[in-house]
Protein backbone atom coordinates (compact mmCIF):
# COMPACT_ATOMS: atom_id res chain seq x y z
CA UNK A 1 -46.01 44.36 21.76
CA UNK A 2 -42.87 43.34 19.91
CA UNK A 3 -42.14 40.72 22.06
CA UNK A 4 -45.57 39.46 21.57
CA UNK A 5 -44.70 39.51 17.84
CA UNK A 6 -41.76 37.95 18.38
CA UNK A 7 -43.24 35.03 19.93
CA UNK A 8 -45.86 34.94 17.55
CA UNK A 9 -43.62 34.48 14.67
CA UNK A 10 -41.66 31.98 16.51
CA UNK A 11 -44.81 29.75 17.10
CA UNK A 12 -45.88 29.98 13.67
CA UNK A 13 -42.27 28.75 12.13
CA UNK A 14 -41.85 26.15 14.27
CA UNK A 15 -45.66 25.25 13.47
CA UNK A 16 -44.86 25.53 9.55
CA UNK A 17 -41.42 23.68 9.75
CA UNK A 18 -41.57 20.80 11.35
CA UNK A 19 -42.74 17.29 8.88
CA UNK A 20 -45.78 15.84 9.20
CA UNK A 21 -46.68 12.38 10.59
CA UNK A 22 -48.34 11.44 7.92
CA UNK A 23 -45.13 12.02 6.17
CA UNK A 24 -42.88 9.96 8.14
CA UNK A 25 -45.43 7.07 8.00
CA UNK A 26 -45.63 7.38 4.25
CA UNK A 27 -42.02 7.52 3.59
CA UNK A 28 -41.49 3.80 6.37
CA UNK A 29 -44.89 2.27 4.23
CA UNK A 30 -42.45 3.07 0.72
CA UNK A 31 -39.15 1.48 2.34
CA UNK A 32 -38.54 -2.19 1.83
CA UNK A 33 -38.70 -4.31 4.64
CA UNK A 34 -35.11 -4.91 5.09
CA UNK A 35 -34.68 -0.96 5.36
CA UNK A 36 -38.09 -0.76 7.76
CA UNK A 37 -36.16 -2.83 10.25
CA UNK A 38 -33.30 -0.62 10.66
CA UNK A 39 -35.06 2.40 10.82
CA UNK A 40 -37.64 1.43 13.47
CA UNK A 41 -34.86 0.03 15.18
CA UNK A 42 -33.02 3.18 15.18
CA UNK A 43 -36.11 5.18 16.58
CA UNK A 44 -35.94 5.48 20.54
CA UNK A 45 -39.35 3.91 21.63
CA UNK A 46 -39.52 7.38 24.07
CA UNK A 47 -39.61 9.47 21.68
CA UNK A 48 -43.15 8.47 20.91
CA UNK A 49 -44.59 8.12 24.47
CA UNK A 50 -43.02 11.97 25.98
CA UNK A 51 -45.86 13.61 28.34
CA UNK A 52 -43.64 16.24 30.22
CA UNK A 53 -45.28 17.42 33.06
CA UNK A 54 -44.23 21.49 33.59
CA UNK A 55 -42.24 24.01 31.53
CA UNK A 56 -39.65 23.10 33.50
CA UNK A 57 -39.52 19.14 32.45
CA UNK A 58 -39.80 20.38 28.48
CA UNK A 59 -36.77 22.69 29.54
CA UNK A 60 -34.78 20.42 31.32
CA UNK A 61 -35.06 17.44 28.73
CA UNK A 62 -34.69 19.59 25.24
CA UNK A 63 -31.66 21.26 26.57
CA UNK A 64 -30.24 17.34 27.91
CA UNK A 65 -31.20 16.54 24.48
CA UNK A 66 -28.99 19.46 22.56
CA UNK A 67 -26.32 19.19 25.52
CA UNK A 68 -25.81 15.35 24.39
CA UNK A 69 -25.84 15.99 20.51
CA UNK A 70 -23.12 18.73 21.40
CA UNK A 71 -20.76 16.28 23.44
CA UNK A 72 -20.88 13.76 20.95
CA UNK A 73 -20.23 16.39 17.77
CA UNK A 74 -17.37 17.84 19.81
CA UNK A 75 -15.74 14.72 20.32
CA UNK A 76 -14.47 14.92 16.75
CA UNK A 77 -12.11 17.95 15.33
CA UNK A 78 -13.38 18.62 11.92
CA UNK A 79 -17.01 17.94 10.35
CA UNK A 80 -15.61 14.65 8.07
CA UNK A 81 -14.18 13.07 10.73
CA UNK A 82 -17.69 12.86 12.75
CA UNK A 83 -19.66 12.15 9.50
CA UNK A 84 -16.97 9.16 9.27
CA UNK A 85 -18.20 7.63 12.28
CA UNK A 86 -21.70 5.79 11.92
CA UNK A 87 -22.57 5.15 15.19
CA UNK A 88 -22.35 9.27 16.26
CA UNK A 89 -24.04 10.39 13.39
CA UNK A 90 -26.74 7.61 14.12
CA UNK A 91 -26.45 8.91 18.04
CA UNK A 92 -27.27 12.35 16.92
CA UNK A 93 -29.74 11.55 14.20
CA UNK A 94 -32.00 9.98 17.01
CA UNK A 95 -31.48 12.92 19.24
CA UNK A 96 -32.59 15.46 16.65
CA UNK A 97 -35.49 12.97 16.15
CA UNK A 98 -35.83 13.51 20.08
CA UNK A 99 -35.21 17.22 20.52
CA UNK A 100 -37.97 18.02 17.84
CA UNK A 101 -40.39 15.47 19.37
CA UNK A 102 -39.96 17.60 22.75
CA UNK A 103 -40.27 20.68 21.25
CA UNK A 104 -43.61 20.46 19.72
CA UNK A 105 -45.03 18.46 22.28
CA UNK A 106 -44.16 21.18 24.32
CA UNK A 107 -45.14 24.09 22.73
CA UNK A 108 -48.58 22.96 22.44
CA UNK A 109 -48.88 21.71 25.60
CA UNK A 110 -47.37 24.90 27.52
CA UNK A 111 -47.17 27.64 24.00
CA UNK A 112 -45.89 31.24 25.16
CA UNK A 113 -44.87 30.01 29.08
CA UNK A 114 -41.93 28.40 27.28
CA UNK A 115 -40.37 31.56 26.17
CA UNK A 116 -40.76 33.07 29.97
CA UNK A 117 -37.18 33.09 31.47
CA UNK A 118 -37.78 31.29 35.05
CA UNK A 119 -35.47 29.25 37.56
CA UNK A 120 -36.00 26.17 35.69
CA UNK A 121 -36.17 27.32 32.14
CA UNK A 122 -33.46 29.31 30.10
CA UNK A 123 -34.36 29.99 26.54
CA UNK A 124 -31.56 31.76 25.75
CA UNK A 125 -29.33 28.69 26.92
CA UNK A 126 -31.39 26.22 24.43
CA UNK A 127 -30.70 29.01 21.60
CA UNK A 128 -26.73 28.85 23.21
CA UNK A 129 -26.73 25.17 22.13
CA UNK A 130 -28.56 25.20 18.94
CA UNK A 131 -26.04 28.36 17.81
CA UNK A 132 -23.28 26.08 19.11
CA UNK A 133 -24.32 23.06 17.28
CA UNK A 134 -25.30 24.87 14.12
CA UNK A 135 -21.72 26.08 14.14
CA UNK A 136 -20.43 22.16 13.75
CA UNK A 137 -22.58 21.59 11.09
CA UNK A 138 -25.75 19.80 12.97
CA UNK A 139 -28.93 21.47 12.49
CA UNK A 140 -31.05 20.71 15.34
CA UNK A 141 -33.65 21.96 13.04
């Protein structure tokens, strides 16, 4: 029973916390066309097409997502040296962009069978990474 809860209240934050699309499509409509240009071309045209196919494709590809946010954040020694450097911070923008398109895609396609330990997906290992990350200062939100 307070597992179930647990779960529960995990749903429902992620539910609550994540920005609408509505939102994001406002905030592109308000942004001059110079600046529309740069951020579409920033987006990763996958992020908007992602139909995973088991628990075990959501699993594999969030935690490939955080893995490759981590690499590139520990590439640098101190927090000010990474924000320094465009191109990363750019790198992991669009992977945060990614990792929270996978994880709500998944969770409503596959909802409480994500948080089911199994040969092919490790929870705990995808809250390793985010606790790692959140460490170096990148919120994979």
């Amino acid at each position: 029973m307070k597992l179930f809860k647990y779960i529960l209240f995990i749903i429902f934050y992620l539910f609550t916390s994540c920005s609408s699309k509505e939102k994001v499509e406002e905030t592109i409509k308000n942004t001059s066309q110079e600046n529309k240009e740069t951020l579409s071309a920033s987006k990763r045209p996958i992020t908007k097409n992602y139909e995973p196919s088991s628990v075990c494709a959501c699993s594999n590809d969030g935690l490939k997502a955080l893995n490759d946010m981590l690499s590139i954040r520990q590439r640098y020694q101190d927090f000010e040296t990474y924000n320094d450097d465009y191109a990363s911070v750019e790198k992991v923008a669009n992977l945060q962009d990614r990792w929270v398109m996978i994880r709500n895609t998944c969770l409503r396609k596959f909802a409480s069978k994500l948080f089911v330990p199994s040969n092919c997906n490790e929870p705990e290992k995808i809250g390793y990474f985010k606790d790692k990350l959140y460490k170096l200062g990148i919120d994979s939100i």
